[in-house]
C-alpha atoms as a PDB file:
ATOM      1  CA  UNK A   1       0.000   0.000   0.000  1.00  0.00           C
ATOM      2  CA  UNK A   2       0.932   3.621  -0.752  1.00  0.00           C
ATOM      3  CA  UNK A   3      -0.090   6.458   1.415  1.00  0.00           C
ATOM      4  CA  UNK A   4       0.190   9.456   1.578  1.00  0.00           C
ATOM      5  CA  UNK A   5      -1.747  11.553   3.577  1.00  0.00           C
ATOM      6  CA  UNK A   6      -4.833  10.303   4.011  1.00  0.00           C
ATOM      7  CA  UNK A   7      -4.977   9.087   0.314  1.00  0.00           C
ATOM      8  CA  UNK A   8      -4.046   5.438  -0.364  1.00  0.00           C
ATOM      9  CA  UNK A   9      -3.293   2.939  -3.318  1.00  0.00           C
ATOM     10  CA  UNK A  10      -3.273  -0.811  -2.891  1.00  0.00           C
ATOM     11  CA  UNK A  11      -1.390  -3.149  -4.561  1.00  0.00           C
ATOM     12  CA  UNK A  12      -3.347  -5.531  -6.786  1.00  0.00           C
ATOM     13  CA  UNK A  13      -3.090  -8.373  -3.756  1.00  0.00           C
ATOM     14  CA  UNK A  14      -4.765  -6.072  -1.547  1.00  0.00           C
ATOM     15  CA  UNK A  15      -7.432  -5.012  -3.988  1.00  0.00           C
ATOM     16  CA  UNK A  16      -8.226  -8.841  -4.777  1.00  0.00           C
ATOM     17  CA  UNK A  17      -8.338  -9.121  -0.682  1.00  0.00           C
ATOM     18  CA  UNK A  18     -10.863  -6.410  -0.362  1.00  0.00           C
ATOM     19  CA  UNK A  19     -13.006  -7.937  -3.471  1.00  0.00           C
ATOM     20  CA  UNK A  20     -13.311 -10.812  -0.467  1.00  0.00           C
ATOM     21  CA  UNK A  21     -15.050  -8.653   1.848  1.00  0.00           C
ATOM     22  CA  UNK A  22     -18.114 -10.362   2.825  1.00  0.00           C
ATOM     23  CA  UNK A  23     -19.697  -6.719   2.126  1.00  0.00           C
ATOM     24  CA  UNK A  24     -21.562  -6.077  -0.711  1.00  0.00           C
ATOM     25  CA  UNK A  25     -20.550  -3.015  -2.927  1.00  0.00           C
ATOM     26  CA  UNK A  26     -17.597  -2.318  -1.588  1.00  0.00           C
ATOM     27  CA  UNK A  27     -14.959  -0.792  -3.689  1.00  0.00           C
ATOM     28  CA  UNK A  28     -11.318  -0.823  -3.454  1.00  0.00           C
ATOM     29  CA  UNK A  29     -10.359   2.166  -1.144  1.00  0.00           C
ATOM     30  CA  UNK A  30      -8.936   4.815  -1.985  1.00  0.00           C
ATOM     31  CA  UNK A  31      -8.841   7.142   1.467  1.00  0.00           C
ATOM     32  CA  UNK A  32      -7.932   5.901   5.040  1.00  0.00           C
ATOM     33  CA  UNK A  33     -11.965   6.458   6.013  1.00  0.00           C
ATOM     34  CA  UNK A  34     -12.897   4.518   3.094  1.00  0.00           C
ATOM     35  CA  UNK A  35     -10.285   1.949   4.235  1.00  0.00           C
ATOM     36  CA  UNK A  36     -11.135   2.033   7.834  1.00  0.00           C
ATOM     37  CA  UNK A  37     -15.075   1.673   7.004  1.00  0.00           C
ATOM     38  CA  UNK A  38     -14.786  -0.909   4.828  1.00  0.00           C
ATOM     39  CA  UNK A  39     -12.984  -3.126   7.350  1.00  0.00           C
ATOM     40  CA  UNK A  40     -15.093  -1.813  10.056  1.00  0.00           C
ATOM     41  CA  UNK A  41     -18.487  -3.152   7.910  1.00  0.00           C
ATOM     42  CA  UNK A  42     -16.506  -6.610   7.666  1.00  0.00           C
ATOM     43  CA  UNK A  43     -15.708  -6.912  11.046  1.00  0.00           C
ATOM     44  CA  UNK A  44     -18.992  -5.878  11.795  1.00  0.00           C
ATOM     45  CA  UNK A  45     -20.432  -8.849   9.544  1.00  0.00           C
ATOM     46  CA  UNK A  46     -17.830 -11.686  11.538  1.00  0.00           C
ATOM     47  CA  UNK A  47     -18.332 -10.367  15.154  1.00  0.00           C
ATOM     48  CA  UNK A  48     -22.046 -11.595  14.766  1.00  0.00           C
ATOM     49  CA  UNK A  49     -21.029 -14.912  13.567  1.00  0.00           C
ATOM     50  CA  UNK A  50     -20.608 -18.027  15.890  1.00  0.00           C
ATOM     51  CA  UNK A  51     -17.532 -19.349  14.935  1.00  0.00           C
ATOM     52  CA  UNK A  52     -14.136 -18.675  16.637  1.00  0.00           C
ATOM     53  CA  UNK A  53     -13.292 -18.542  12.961  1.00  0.00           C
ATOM     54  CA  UNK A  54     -15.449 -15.482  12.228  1.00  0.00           C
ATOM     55  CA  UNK A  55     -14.646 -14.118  15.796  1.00  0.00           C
ATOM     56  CA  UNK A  56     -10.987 -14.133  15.216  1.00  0.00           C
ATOM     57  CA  UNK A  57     -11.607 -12.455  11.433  1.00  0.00           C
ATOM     58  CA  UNK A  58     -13.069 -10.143  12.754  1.00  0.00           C
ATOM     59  CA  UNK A  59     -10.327  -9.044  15.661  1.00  0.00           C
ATOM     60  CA  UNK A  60      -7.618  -9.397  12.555  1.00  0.00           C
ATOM     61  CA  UNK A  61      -9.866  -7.271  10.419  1.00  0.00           C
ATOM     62  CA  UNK A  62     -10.367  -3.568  13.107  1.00  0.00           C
ATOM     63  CA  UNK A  63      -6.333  -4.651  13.850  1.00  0.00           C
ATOM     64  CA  UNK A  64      -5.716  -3.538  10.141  1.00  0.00           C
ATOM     65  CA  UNK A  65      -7.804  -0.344  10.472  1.00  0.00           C
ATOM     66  CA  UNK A  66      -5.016   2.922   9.698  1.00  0.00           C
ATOM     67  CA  UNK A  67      -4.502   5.540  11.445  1.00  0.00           C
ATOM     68  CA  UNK A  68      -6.247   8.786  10.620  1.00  0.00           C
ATOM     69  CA  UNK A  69      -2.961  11.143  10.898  1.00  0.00           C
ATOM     70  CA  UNK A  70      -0.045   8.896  11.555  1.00  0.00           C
ATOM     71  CA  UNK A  71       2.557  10.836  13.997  1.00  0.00           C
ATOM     72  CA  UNK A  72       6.150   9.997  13.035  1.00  0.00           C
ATOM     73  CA  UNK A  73       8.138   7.338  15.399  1.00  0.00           C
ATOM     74  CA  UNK A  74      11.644   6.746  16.116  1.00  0.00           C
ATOM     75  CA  UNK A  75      12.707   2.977  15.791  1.00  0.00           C
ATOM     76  CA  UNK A  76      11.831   2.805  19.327  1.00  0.00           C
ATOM     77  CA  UNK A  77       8.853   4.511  19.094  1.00  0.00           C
ATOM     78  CA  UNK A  78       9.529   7.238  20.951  1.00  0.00           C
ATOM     79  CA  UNK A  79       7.576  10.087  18.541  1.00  0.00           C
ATOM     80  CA  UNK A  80       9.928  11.945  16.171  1.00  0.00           C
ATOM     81  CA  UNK A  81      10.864  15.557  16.770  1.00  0.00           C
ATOM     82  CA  UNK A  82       9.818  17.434  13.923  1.00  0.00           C
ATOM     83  CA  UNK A  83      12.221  20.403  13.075  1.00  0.00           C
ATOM     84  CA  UNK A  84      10.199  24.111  12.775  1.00  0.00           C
ATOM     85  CA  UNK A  85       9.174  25.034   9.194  1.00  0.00           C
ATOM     86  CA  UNK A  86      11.501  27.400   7.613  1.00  0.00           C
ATOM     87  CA  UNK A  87       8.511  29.764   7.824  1.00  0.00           C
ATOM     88  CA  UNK A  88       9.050  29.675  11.997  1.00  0.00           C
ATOM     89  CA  UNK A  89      13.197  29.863  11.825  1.00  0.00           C
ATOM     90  CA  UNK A  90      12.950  33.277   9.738  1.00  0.00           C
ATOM     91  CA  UNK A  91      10.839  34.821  12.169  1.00  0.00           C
ATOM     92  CA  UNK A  92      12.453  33.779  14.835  1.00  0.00           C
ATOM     93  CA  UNK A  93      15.943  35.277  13.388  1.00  0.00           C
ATOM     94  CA  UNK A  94      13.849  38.396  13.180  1.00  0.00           C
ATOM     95  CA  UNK A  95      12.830  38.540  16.906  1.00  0.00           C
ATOM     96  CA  UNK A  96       9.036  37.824  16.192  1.00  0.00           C
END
């Protein structure tokens, strides 16, 4: 998958995957709330099945859901210190 922003593109894998939805008319995403709701509406059908099976799909399907605005991470997830726009450095030179 590509993102960027809150725009995505899946591969062709992950467009066949979402063809599998047990969800009727559900097209391949191309936002994070069209991704999100889509997988929501699946879960939604498995969590009212009886199976473990369906129970456990279900679990593995909100797990996938993206976050809206992803914050940047270190490697050790610590978040990652994002440096002032140049913008906020030239007014700061200035004394603003």
């Amino acid at each position: 998958m590509l993102r960027y922003k809150d725009r995505i593109r899946l591969t062709p894998k992950e467009r066949a995957a979402f063809a599998e939805l047990p969800v009727e008319g559900v097209a391949a995403p191309t936002t994070v709330a069209e991704y999100n709701a889509a997988l929501e509406s699946a879960a939604d059908v498995w969590s009212a099945g009886d199976s473990a099976e369906e129970q456990l799909a279900a679990l593995l399907a909100r797990d996938q859901m993206l976050v809206e605005s992803p914050q940047p991470v270190c490697e050790d997830g610590t978040p990652l210190a994002v440096s002032p726009s140049a913008e906020d450095r030239t007014d700061e030179l200035r004394g603003a």
